[in-house]
C-alpha atoms as a PDB file:
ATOM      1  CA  UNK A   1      14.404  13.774  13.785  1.00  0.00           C
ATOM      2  CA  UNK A   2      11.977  12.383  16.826  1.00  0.00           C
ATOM      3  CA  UNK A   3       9.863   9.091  16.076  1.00  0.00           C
ATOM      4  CA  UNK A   4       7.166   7.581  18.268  1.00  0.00           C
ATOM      5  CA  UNK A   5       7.784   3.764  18.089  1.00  0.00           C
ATOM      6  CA  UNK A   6       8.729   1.680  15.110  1.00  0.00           C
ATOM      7  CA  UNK A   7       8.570   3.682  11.359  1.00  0.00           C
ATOM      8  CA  UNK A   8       7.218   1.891   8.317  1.00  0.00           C
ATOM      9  CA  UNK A   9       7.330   3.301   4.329  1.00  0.00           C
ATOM     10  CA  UNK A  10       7.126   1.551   1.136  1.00  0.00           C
ATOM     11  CA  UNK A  11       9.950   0.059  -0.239  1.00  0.00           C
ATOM     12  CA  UNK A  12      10.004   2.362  -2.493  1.00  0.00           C
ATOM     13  CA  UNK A  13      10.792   5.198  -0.216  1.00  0.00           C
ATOM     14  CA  UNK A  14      14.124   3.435   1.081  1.00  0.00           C
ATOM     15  CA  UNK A  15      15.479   6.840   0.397  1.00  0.00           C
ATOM     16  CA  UNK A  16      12.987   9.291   1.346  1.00  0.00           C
ATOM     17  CA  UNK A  17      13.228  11.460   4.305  1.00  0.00           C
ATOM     18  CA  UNK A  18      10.564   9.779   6.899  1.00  0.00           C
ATOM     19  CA  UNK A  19       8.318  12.504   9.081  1.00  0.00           C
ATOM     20  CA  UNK A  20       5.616  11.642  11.166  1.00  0.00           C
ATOM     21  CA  UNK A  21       2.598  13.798  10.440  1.00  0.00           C
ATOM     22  CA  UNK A  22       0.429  10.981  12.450  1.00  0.00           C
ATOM     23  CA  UNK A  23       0.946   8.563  15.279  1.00  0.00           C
ATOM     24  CA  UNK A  24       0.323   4.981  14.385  1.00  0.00           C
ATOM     25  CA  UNK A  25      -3.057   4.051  12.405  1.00  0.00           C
ATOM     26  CA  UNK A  26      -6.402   5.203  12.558  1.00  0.00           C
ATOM     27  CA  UNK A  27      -7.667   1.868  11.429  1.00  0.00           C
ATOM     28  CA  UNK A  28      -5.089  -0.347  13.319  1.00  0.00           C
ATOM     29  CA  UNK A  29      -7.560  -3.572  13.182  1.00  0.00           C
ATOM     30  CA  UNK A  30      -6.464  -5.250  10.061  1.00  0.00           C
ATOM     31  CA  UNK A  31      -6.303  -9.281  11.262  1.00  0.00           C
ATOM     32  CA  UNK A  32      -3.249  -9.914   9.143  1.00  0.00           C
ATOM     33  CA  UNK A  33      -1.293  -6.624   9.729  1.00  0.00           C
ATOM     34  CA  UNK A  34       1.362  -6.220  12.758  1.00  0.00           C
ATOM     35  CA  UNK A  35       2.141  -2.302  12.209  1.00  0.00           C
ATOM     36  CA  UNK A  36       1.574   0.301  14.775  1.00  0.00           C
ATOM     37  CA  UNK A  37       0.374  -1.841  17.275  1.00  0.00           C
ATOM     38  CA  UNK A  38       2.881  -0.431  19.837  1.00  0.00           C
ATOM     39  CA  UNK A  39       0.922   2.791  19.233  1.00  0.00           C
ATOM     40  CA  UNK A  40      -2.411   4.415  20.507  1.00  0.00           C
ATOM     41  CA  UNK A  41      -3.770   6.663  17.092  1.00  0.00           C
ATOM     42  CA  UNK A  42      -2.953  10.649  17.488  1.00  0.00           C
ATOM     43  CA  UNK A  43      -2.212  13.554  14.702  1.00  0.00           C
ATOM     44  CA  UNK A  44       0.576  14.920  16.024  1.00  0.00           C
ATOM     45  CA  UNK A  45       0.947  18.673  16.764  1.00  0.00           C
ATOM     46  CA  UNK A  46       1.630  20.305  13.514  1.00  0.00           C
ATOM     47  CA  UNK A  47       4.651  22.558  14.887  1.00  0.00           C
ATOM     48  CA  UNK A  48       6.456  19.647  16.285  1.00  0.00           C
ATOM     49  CA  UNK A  49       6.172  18.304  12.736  1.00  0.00           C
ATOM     50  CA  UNK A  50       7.866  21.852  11.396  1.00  0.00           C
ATOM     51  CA  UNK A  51      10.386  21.406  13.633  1.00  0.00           C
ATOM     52  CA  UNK A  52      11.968  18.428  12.696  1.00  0.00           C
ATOM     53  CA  UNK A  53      11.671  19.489   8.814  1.00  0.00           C
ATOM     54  CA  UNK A  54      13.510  22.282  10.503  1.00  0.00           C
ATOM     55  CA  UNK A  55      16.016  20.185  11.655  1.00  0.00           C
ATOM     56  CA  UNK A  56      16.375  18.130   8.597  1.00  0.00           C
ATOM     57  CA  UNK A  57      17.001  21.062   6.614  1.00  0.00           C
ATOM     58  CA  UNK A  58      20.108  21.725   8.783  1.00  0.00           C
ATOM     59  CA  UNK A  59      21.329  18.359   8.495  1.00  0.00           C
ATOM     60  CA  UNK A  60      20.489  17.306   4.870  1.00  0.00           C
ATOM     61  CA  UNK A  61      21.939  19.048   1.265  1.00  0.00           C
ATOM     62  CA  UNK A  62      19.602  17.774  -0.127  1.00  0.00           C
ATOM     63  CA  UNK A  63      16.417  15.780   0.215  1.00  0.00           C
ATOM     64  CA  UNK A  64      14.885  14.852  -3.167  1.00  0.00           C
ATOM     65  CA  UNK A  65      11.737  12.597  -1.629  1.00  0.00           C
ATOM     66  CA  UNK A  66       9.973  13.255   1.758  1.00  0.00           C
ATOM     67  CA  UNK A  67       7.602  10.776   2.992  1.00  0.00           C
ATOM     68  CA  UNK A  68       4.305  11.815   5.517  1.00  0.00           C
ATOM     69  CA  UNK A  69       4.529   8.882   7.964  1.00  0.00           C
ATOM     70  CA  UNK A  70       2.187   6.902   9.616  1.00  0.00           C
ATOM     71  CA  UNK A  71      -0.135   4.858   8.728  1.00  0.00           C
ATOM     72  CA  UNK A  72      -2.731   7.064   7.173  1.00  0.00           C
ATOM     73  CA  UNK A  73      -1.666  10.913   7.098  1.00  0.00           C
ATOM     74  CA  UNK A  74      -4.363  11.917   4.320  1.00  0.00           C
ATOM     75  CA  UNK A  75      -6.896  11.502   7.231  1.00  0.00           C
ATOM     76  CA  UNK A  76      -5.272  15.213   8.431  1.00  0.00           C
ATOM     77  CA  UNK A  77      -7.491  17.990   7.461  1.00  0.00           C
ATOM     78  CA  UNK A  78      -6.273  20.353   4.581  1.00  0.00           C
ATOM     79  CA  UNK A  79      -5.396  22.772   6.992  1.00  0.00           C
ATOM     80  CA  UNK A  80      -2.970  20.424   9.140  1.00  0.00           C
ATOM     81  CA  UNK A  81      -1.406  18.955   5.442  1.00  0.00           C
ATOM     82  CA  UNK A  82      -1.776  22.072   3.654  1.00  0.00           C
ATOM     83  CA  UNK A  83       0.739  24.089   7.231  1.00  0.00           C
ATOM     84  CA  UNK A  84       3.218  20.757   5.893  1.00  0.00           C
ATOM     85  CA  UNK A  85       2.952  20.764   2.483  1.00  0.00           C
ATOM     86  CA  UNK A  86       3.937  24.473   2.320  1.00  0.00           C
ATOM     87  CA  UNK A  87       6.654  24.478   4.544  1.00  0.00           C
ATOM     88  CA  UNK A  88       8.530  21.887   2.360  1.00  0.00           C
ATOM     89  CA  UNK A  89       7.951  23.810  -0.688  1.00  0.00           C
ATOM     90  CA  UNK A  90       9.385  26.655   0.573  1.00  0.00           C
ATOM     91  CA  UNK A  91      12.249  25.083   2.582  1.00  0.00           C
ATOM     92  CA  UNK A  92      12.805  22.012   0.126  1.00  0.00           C
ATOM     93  CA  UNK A  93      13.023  23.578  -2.836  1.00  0.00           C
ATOM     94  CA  UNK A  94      15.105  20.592  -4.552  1.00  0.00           C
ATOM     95  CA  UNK A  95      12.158  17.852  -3.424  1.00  0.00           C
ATOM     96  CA  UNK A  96      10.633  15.876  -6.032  1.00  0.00           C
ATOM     97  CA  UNK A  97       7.467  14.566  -4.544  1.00  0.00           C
ATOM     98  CA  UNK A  98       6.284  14.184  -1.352  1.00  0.00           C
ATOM     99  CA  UNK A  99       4.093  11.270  -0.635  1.00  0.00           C
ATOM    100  CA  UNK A 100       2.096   9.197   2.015  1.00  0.00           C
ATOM    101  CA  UNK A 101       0.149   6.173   3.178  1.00  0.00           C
ATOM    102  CA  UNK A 102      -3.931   6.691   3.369  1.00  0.00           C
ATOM    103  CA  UNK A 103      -7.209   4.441   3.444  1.00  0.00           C
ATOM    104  CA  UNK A 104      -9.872   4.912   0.638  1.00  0.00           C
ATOM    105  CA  UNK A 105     -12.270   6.487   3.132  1.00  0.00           C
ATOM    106  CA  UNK A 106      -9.960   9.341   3.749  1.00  0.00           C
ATOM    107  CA  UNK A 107     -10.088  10.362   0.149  1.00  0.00           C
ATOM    108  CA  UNK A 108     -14.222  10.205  -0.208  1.00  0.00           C
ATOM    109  CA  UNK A 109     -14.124  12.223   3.265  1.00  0.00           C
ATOM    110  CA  UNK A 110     -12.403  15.188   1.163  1.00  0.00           C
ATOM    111  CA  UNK A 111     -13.912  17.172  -1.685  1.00  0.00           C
ATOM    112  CA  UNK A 112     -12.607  17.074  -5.166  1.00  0.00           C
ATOM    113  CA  UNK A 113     -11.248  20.507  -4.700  1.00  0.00           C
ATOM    114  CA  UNK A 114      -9.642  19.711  -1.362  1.00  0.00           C
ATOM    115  CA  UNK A 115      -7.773  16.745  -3.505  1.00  0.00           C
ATOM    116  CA  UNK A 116      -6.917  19.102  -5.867  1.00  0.00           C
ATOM    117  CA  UNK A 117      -5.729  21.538  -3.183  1.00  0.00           C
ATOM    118  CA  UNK A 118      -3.455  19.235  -1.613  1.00  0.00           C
ATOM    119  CA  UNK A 119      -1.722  18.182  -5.048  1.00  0.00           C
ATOM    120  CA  UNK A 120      -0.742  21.717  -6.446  1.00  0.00           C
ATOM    121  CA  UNK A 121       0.784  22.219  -2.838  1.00  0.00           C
ATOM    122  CA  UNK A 122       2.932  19.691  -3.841  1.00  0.00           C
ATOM    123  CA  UNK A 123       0.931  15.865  -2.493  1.00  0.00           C
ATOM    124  CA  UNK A 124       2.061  13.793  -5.500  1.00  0.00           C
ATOM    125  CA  UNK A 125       1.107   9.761  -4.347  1.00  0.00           C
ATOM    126  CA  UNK A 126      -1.105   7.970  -1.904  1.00  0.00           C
ATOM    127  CA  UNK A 127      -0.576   4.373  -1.011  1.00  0.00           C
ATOM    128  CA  UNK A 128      -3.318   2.354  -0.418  1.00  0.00           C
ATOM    129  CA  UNK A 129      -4.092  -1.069   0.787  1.00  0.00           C
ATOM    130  CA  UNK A 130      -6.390  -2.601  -0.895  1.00  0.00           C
ATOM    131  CA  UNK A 131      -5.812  -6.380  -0.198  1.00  0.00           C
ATOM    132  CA  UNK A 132      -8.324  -7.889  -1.427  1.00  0.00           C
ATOM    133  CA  UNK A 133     -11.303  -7.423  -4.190  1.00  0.00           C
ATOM    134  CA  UNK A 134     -13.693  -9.227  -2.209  1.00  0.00           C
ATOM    135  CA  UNK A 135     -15.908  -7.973  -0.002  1.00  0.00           C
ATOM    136  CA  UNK A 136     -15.472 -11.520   1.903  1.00  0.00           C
ATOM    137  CA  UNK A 137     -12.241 -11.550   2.580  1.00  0.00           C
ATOM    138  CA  UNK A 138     -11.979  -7.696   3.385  1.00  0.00           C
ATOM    139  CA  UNK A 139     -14.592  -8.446   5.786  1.00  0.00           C
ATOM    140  CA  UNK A 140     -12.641 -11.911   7.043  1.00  0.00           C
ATOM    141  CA  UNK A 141      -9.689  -9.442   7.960  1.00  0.00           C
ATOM    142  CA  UNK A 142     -11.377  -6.470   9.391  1.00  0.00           C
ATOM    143  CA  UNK A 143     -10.277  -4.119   6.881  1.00  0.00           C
ATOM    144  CA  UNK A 144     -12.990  -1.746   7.948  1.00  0.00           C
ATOM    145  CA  UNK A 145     -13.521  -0.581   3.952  1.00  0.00           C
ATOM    146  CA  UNK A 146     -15.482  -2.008   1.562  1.00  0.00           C
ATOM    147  CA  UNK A 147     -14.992  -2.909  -2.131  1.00  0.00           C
ATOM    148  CA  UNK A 148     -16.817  -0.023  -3.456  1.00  0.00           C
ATOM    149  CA  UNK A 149     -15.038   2.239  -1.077  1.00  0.00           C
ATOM    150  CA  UNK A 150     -11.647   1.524  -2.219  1.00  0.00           C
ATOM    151  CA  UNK A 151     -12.839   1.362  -5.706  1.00  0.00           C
ATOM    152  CA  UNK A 152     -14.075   5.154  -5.443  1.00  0.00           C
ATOM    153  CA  UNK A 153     -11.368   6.507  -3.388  1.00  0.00           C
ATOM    154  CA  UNK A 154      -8.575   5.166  -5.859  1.00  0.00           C
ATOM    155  CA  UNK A 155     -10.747   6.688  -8.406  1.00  0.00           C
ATOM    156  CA  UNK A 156     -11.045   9.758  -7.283  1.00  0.00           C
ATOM    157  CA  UNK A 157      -7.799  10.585  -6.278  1.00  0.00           C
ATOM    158  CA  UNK A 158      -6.570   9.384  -9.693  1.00  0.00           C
ATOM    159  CA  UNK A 159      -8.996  12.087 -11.246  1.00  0.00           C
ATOM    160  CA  UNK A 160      -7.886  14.518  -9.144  1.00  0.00           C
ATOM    161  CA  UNK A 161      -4.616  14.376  -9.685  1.00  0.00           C
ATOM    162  CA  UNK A 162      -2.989  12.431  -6.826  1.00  0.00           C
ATOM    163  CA  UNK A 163      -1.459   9.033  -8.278  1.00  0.00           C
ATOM    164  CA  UNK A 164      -2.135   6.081  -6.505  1.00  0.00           C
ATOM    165  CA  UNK A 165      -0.107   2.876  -5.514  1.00  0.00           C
ATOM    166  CA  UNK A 166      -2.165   0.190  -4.450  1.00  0.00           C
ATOM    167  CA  UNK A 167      -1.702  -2.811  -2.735  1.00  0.00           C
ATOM    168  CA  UNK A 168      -2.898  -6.199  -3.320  1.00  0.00           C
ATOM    169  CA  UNK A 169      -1.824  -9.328  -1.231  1.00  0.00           C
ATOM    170  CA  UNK A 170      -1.454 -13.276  -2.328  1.00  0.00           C
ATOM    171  CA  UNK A 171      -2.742 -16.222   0.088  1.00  0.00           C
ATOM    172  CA  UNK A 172      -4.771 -13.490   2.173  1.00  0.00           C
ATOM    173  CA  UNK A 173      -7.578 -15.746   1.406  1.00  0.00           C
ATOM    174  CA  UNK A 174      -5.757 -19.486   2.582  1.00  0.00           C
ATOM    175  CA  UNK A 175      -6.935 -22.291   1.333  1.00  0.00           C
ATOM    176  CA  UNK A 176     -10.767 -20.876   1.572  1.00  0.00           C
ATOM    177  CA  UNK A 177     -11.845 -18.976  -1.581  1.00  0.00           C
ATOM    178  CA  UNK A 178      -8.607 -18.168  -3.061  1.00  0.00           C
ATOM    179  CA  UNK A 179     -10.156 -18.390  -6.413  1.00  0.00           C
ATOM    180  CA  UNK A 180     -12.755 -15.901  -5.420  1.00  0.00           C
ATOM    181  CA  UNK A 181      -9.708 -13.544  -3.947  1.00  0.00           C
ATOM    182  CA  UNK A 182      -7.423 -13.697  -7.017  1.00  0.00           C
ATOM    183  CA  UNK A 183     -10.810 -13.172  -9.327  1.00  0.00           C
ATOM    184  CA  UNK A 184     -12.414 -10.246  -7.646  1.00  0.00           C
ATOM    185  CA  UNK A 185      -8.945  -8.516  -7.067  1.00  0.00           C
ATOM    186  CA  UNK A 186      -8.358  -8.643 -10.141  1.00  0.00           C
ATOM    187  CA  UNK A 187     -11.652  -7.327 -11.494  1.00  0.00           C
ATOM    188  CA  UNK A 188     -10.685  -4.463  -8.722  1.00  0.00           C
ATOM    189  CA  UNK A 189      -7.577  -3.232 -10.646  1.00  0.00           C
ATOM    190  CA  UNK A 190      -9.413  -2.672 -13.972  1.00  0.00           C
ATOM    191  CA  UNK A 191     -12.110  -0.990 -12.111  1.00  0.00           C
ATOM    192  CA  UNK A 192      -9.845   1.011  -9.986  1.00  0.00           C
ATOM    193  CA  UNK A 193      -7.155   2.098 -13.213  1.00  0.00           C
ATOM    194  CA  UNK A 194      -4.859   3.211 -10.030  1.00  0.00           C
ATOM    195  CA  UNK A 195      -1.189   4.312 -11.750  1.00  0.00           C
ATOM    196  CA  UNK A 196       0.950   1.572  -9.487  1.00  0.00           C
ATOM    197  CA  UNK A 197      -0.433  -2.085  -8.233  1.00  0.00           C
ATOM    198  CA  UNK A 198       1.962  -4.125  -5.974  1.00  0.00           C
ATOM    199  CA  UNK A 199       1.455  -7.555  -5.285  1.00  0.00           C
ATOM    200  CA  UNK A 200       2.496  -8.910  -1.913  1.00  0.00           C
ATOM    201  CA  UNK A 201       2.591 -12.728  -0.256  1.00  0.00           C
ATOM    202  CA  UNK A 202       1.006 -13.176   2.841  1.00  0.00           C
ATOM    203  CA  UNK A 203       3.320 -13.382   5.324  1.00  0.00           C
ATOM    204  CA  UNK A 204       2.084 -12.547   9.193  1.00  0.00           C
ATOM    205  CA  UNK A 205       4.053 -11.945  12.016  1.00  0.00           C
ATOM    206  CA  UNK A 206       3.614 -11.225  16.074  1.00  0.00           C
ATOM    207  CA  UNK A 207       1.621  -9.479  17.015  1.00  0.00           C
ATOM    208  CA  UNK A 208      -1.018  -9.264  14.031  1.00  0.00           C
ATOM    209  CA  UNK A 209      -4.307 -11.325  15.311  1.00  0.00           C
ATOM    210  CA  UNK A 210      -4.507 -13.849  12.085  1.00  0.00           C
ATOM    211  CA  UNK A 211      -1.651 -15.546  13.848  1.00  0.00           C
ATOM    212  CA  UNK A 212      -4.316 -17.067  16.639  1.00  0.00           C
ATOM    213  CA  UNK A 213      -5.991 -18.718  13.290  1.00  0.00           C
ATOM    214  CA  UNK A 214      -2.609 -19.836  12.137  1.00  0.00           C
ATOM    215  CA  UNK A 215      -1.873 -21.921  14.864  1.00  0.00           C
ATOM    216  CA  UNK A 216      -4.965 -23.027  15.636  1.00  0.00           C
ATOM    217  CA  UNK A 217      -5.525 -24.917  12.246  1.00  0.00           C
ATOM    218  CA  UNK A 218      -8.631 -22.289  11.142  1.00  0.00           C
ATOM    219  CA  UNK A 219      -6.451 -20.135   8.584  1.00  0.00           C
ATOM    220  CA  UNK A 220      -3.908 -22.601   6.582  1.00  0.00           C
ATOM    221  CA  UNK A 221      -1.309 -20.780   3.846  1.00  0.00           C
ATOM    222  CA  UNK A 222      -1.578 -21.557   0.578  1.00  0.00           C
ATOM    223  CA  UNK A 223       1.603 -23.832  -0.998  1.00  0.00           C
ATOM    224  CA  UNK A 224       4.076 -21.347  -3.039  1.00  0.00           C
ATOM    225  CA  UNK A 225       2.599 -23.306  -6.265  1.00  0.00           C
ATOM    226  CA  UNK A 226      -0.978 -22.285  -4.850  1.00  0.00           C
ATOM    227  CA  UNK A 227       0.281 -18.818  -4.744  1.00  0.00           C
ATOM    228  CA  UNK A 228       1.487 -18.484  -8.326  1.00  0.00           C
ATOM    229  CA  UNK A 229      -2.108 -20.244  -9.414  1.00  0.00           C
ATOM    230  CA  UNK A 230      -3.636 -17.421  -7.598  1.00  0.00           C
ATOM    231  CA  UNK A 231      -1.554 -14.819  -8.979  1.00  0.00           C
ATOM    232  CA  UNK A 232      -2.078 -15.874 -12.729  1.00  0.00           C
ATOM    233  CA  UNK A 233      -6.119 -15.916 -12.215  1.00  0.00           C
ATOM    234  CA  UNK A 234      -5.544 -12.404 -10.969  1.00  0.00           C
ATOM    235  CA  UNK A 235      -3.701 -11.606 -13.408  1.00  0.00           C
ATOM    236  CA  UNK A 236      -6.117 -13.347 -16.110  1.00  0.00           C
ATOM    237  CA  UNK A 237      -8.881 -10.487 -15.016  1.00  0.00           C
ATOM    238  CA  UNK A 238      -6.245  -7.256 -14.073  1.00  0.00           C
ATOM    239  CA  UNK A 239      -6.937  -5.380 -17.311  1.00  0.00           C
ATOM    240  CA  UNK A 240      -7.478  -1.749 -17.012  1.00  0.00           C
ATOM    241  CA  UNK A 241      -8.192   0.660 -19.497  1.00  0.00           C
ATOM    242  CA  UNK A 242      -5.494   2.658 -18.211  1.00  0.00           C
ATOM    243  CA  UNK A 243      -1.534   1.181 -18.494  1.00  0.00           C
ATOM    244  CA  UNK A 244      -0.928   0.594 -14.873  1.00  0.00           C
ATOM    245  CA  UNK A 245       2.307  -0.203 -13.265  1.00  0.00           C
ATOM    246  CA  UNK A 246       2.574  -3.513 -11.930  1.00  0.00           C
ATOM    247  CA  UNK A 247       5.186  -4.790  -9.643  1.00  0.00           C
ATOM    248  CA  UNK A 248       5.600  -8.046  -7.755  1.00  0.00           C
ATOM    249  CA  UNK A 249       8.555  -7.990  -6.021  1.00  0.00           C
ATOM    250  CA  UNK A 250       8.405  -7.472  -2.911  1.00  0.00           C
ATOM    251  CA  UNK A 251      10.993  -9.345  -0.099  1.00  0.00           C
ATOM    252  CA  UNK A 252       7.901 -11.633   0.509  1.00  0.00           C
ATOM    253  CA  UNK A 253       6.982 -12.656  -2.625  1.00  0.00           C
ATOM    254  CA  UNK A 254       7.972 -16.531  -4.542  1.00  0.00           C
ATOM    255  CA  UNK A 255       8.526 -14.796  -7.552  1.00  0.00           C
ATOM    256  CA  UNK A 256       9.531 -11.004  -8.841  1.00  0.00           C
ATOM    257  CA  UNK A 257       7.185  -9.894 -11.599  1.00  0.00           C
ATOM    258  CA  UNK A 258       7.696  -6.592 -13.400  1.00  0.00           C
ATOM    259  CA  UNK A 259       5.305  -5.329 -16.245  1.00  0.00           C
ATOM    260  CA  UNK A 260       2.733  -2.902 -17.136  1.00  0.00           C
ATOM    261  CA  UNK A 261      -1.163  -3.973 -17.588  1.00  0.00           C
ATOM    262  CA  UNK A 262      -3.116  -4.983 -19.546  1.00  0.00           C
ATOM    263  CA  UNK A 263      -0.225  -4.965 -22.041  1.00  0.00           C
ATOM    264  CA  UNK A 264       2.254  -7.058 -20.551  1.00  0.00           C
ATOM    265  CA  UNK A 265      -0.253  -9.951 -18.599  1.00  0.00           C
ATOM    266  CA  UNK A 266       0.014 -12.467 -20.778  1.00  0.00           C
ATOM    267  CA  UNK A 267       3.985 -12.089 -20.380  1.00  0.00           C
ATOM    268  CA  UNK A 268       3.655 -12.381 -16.599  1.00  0.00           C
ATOM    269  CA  UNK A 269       1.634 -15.107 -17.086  1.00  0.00           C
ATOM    270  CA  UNK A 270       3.733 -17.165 -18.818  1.00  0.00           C
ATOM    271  CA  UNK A 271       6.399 -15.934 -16.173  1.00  0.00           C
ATOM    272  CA  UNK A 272       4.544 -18.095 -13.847  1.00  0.00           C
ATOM    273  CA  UNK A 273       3.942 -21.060 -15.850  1.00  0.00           C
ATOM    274  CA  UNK A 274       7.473 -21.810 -16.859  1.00  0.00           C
ATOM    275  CA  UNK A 275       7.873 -21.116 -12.600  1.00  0.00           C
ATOM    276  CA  UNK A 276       5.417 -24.150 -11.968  1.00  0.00           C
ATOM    277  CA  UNK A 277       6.955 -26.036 -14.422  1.00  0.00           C
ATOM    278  CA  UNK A 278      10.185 -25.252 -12.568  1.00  0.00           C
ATOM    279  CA  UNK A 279       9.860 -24.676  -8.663  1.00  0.00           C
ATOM    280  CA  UNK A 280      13.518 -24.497  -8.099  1.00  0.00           C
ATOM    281  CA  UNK A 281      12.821 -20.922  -9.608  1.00  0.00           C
ATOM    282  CA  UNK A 282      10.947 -20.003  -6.827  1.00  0.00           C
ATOM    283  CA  UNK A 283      12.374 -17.912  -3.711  1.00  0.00           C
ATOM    284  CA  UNK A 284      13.526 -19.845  -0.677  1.00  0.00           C
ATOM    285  CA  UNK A 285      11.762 -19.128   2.067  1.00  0.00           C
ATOM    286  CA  UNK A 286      14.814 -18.754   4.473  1.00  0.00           C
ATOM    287  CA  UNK A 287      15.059 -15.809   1.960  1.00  0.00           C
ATOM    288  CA  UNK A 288      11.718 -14.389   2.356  1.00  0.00           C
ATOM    289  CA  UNK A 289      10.647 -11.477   4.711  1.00  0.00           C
ATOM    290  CA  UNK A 290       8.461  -8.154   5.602  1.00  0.00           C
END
C-alpha cells in the first residue's frame, strides 16, 4: 500500500483498511487543525488507487471496513468514487461499509441522486467537522463553511441515505464566548439530526496556526472545569428529534461520555456534575493526546 505523507482516520476506523483516494485537504486552512499540512491538495489518479486495492486483496483474507483517505474524498466526482466504489464491491465481497472524511460543501455540490448513487454502490458514512455552531467561531478559525452549510449538508446526506458522524470540539472558543459556542453547537445537533456526534477537547499542536495565538496570550484554554461547564450547556440544547449517537471519548477529552440524545442528556449531565464535584475524576493531562 503507497501513502503520500502522514495518514489520519477516525478512531473508529483503527481497523479499517486506509486508501488514499485524495492527497491531503482541499480546505487545509482550519486555524486549530495540524493535518495535511506536509501536503499540497491533489485527487490522486484513480488507477493508482485500484492498484493498491489490488494489492491489498493479495495480502489481506479479509477486509471487513475500508476507509477513503484524506481529508475530504466526497469532493471526487461520482465518476472518480463511483471507478472505487465498484471495484471494492466486486473484489471485497466480505466488506461491511466503506466510509470517508468530507466537508458539508461537498455534499450540497452533489445532487440528491448523485448521493443516492454513491450509497447503493456501497458509500455507507461521511465524517464531518463541524466544530462549532457559531458562525463566530467558525469564522475565528477559518473553517471556510458556514452554519447553514453544515446544517444542510448533514441534512442532506442523512436523507439520502449516507449516515453522518459529526464532529464537535470543546474550548475551540477559549475563554471568549464559550457560552455562545457550547449554546449554538448545541442548537446545531438538533437541527442537523446527524446519526453519530463526537465531542472532542481542544488540543492544538505544531504546526496548526492557533498556536501563534496560544503563545502570544490572544487565545487562552479554557480550565478542564470550564470545559465540562461548556459541555453540559451543550448538552442542555443537543436535542434532536432523531436518537443520535453521542460519544465523548476521545484520547483528548477530561471525561468519556457515552449516550444517545435527547434520551440520555440529562444522564450525561449529571455525569458531569458529580465530575465537578469531584475533579480527581477527570483525565490527567500527561494522559491526554490527538
Amino acid at each position: 500500500m503507497r501513502y503520500v505523507g502522514n495518514i489520519y482516520r477516525p478512531p473508529s476506523e483503527a481497523y479499517s483498511l486506509l486508501v488514499q483516494v485524495t492527497i491531503g485537504c482541499s480546505h487545509n486552512k482550519c486555524t486549530f487543525c495540524n493535518m495535511y499540512k506536509d501536503k499540497q491538495f491533489r485527487v490522486r489518479n484513480p488507477q493508482e488507487v485500484l492498484e493498491d486495492l489490488a494489492w491489498a486483496r493479495e495480502k489481506y483474507r479479509r477486509v471487513d471496513r475500508i476507509f477513503l483517505c484524506d481529508g475530504d474524498a466526497l469532493c471526487l466526482s461520482n465518476r472518480k468514487l463511483l471507478e472505487i466504489l465498484d471495484y471494492i464491491r466486486d473484489h471485497f465481497p466480505e466488506c461491511e461499509r466503506v466510509t470517508s472524511y468530507g466537508r458539508a460543501q461537498d455534499a450540497l455540490r452533489k445532487s440528491d441522486e448523485e448521493l443516492q448513487e454513491l450509497r447503493a454502490h456501497g458509500l455507507s458514512m461521511i465524517y464531518l467537522g463541524a466544530e462549532s455552531g457559531s458562525q463566530r467561531v467558525l469564522d475565528q478559525v477559518k473553517k471556510g463553511e458556514t452554519r447553514e452549510e453544515l446544517i444542510t449538508g448533514v441534512q442532506k446526506l442523512e436523507r439520502n441515505g449516507l449516515a453522518t458522524s459529526v464532529t464537535f470540539i470543546s474550548g475551540l472558543s477559549g475563554q471568549d464566548g464559550w457560552e455562545e459556542h457550547a449554546i449554538e453547537s448545541g442548537k446545531m445537533i438538533a437541527e442537523m439530526n446527524a446519526s453519530y456526534v463526537s465531542l472532542l477537547t481542544l488540543m492544538v499542536e505544531p504546526p496548526a496556526p492557533m498556536l501563534e495565538d496560544i503563545r502570544s496570550g490572544k487565545f487562552q484554554y479554557l480550565t478542564p472545569e470550564q470545559v465540562l461547564k461548556e459541555t453540559c450547556l451543550l448538552l442542555d440544547h443537543a436535542r434532536p428529534e432523531k436518537s443520535c449517537v453521542f460519544r465523548s471519548n476521545h484520547a483528548s477529552n477530561y471525561v468519556s461520555l457515552r449516550g444517545n440524545l435527547p434520551e440520555d442528556n440529562d444522564r450525561l449531565i449529571g455525569e458531569l456534575h458529580r465530575c465537578m464535584k469531584n475533579l480527581g475524576m477527570l483525565k490527567d493531562e500527561r494522559f491526554r493526546m490527538l
